[in-house]
Protein backbone atom coordinates (compact mmCIF):
# COMPACT_ATOMS: atom_id res chain seq x y z
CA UNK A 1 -76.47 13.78 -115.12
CA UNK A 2 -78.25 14.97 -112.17
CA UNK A 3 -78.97 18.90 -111.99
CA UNK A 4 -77.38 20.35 -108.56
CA UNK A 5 -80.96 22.80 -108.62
CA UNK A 6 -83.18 20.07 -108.16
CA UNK A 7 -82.35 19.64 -104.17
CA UNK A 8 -84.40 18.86 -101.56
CA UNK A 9 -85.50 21.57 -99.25
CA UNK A 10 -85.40 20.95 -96.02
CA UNK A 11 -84.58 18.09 -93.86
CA UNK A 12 -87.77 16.04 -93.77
CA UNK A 13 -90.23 17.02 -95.97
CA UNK A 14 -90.70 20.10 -96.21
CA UNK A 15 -88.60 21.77 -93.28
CA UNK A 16 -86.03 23.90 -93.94
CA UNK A 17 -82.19 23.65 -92.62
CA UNK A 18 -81.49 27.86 -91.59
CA UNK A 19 -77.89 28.72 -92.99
CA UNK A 20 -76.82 32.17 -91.57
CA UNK A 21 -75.96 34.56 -94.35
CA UNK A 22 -74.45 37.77 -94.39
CA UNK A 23 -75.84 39.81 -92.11
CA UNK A 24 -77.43 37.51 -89.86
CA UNK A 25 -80.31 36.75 -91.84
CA UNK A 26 -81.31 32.67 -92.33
CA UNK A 27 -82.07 31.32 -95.43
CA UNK A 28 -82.88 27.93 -97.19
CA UNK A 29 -79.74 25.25 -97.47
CA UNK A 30 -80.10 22.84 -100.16
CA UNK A 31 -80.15 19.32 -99.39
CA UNK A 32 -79.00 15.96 -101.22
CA UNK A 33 -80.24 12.60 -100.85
CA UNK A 34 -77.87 9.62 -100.93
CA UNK A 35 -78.62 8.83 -104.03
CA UNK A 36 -78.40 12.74 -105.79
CA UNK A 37 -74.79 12.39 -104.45
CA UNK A 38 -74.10 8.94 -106.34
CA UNK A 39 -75.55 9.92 -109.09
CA UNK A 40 -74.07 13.34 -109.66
CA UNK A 41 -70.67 11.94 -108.57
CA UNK A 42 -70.83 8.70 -110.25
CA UNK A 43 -70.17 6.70 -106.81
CA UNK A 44 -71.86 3.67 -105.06
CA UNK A 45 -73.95 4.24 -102.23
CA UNK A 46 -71.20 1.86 -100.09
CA UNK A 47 -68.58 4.60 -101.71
CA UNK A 48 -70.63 7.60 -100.39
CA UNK A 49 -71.27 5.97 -97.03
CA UNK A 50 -67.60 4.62 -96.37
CA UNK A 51 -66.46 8.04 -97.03
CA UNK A 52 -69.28 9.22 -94.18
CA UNK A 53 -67.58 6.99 -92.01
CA UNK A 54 -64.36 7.75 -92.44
CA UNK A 55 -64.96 11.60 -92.09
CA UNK A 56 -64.24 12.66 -95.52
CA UNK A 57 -67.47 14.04 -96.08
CA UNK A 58 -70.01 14.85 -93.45
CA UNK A 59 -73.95 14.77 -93.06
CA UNK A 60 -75.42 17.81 -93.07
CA UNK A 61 -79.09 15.87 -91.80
CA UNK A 62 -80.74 13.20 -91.90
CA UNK A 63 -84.74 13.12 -92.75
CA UNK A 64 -87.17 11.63 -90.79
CA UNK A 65 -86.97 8.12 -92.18
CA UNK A 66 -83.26 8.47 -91.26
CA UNK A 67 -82.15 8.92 -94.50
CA UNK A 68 -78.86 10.68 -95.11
CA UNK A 69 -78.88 14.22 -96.01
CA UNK A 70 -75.68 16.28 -97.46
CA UNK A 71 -74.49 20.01 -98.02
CA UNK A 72 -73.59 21.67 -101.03
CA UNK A 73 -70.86 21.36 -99.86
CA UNK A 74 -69.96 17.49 -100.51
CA UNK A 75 -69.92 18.14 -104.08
CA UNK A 76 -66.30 20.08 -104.12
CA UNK A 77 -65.60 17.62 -101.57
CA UNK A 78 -65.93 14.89 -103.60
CA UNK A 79 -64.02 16.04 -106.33
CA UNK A 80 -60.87 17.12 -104.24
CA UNK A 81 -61.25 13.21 -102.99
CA UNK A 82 -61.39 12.26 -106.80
CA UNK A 83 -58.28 14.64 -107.94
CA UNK A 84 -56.15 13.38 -105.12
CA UNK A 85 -57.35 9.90 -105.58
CA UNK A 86 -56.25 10.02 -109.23
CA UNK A 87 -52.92 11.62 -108.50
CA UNK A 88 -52.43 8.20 -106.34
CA UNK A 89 -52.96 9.72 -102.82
CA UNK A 90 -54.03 6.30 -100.63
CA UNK A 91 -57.36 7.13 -98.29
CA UNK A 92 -55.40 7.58 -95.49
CA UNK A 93 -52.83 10.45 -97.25
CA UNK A 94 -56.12 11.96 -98.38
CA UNK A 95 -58.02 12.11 -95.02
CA UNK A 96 -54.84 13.42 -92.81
CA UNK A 97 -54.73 16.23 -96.14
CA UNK A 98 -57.89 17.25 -95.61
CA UNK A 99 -57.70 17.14 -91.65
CA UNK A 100 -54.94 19.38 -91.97
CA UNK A 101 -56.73 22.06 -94.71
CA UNK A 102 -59.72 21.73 -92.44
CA UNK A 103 -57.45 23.37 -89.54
CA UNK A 104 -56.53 25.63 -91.42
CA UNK A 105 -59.85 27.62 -92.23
């Protein structure tokens, strides 16, 4: 299983993403390849990118080779898509549920 602390720093080698934290201050956002994402949530690549496309999860960067980049942030994602999916929520029941809890923060 893939450890969530060995990320990627920065959008294309070596650059870092700023993420305002308290106080104002930037600091270092972790980044995920693709393929950390499949392989921590046990998903094909086509899986991770139709989800992409159908705004379930977003890109938090791409690198330089235009390679997709994602957030901490996918990972809870992910598993609320997973939950509901198992539950027997269709894609479309998912992504108006998670349009509407997005609206809502």
């Amino acid at each position: 299983m893939l450890e969530r602390d060995a990320t990627l720093q920065g959008s294309s080698m070596g650059e870092k993403t700023p993420e305002i934290a308290e106080g104002g201050r930037s600091r270092p956002r972790k980044l995920y390849r693709i393929g950390e994402v499949m392989e921590y949530a046990k998903l094909s690549r086509q899986t991770v990118h139709n989800y992409t496309v159908m705004g379930l999860i977003s890109e938090a960067d791409r690198t330089r080779g235009n390679q997709r980049l994602y957030g901490e942030e996918v990972f809870e994602r992910l598993a609320k898509i997973a939950e509901l999916k198992k539950k027997g929520f269709r894609m479309a029941d998912i992504r108006r549920m998670l349009a509407e809890e997005e609206k809502r923060s």
